[in-house]
Protein backbone atom coordinates (compact mmCIF):
# COMPACT_ATOMS: atom_id res chain seq x y z
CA UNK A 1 -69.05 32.81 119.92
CA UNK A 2 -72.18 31.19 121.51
CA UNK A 3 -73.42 34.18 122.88
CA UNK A 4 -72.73 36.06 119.45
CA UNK A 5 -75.10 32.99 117.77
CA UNK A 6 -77.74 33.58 120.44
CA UNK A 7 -76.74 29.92 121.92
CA UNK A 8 -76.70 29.40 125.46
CA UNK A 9 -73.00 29.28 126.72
CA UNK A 10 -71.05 26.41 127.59
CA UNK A 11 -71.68 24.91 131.15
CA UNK A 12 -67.88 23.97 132.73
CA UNK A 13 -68.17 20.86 134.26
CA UNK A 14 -64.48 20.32 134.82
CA UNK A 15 -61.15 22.54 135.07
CA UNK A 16 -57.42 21.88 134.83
CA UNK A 17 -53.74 23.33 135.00
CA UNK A 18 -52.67 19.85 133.89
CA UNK A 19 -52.76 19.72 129.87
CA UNK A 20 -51.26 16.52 129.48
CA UNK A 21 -54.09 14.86 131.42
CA UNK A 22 -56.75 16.85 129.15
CA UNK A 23 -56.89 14.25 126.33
CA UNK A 24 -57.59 11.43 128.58
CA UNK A 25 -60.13 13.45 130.66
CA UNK A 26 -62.22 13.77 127.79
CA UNK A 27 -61.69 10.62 125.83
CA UNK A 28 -63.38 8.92 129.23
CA UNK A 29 -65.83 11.77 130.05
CA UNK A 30 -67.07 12.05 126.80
CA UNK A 31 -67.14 16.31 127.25
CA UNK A 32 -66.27 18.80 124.65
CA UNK A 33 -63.14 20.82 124.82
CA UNK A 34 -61.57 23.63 123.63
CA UNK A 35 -57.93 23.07 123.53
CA UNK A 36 -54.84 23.77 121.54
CA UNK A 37 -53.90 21.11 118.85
CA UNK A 38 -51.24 20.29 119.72
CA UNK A 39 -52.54 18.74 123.03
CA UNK A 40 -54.59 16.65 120.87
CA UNK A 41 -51.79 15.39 119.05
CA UNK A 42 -49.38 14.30 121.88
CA UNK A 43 -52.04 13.75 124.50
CA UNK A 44 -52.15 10.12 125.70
CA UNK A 45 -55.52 8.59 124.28
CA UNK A 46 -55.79 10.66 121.41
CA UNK A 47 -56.66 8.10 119.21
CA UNK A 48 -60.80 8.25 120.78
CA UNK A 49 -60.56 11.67 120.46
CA UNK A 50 -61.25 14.08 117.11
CA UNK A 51 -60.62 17.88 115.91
CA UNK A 52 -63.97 20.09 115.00
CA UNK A 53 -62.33 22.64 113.19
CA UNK A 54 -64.43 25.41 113.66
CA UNK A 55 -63.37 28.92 112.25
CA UNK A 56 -65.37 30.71 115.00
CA UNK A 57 -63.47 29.51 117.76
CA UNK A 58 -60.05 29.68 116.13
CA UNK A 59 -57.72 31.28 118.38
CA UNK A 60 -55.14 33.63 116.92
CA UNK A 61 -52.47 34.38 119.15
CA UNK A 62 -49.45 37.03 119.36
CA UNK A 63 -46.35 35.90 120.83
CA UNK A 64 -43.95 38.60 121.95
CA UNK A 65 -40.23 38.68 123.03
CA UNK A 66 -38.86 41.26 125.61
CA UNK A 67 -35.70 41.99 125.72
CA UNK A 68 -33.48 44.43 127.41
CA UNK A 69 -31.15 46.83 125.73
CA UNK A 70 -27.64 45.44 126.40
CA UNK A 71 -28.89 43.03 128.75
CA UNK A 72 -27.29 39.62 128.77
CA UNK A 73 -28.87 36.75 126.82
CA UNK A 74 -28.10 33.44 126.88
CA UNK A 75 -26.96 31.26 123.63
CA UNK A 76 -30.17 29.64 123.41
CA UNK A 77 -32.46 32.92 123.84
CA UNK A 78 -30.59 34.59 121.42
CA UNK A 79 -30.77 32.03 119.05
CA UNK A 80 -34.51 32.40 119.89
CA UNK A 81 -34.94 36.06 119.07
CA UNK A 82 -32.85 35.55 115.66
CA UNK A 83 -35.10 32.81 114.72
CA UNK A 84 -38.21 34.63 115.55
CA UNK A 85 -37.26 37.71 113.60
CA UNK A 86 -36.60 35.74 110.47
CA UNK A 87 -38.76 33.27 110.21
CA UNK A 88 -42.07 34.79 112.65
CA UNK A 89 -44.59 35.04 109.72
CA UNK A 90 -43.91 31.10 108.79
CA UNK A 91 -43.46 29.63 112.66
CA UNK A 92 -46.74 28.74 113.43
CA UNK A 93 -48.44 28.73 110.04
CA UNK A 94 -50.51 25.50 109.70
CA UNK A 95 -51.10 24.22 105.71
């Protein structure tokens, strides 16, 4: 997106596996982030840090499910594929 915009990119001054730790990382470094929103909502220190909704970098994502052809699945997976064939255009639709 910066590139597209002719804006030099983003320098990364800090990476991490640890998501729960992003939210406090940059309430006290003051850095920008691009991260999902739900680790802003359930991140520890949260309440320094703000959303910039910006449709240009709005990830879309596709989530997939493989499964086997008469291969075993548990309870709980199944009950994941059902749900995810009925309801996958309304799971992760934000109003």
């Amino acid at each position: 997106v910066f590139a597209t915009h002719l804006l030099p990119t983003p320098q990364v001054q800090i990476e991490t596996n640890a998501i729960s730790l992003l939210p406090r990382l940059i309430a006290r470094t003051q850095l920008l982030s691009f991260a999902a929103r739900e680790t802003l909502e359930h991140g520890l220190g949260v309440s320094w840090l703000r959303e910039v909704p910006l449709a240009q970098t709005t990830m879309r994502r596709t989530v997939a499910v493989s499964v086997r052809t008469d291969g075993y699945l548990s309870p709980a997976a199944g009950t994941l594929v059902s749900l995810l064939k009925e309801e996958a255009g309304s799971f992760f639709e934000r109003d």
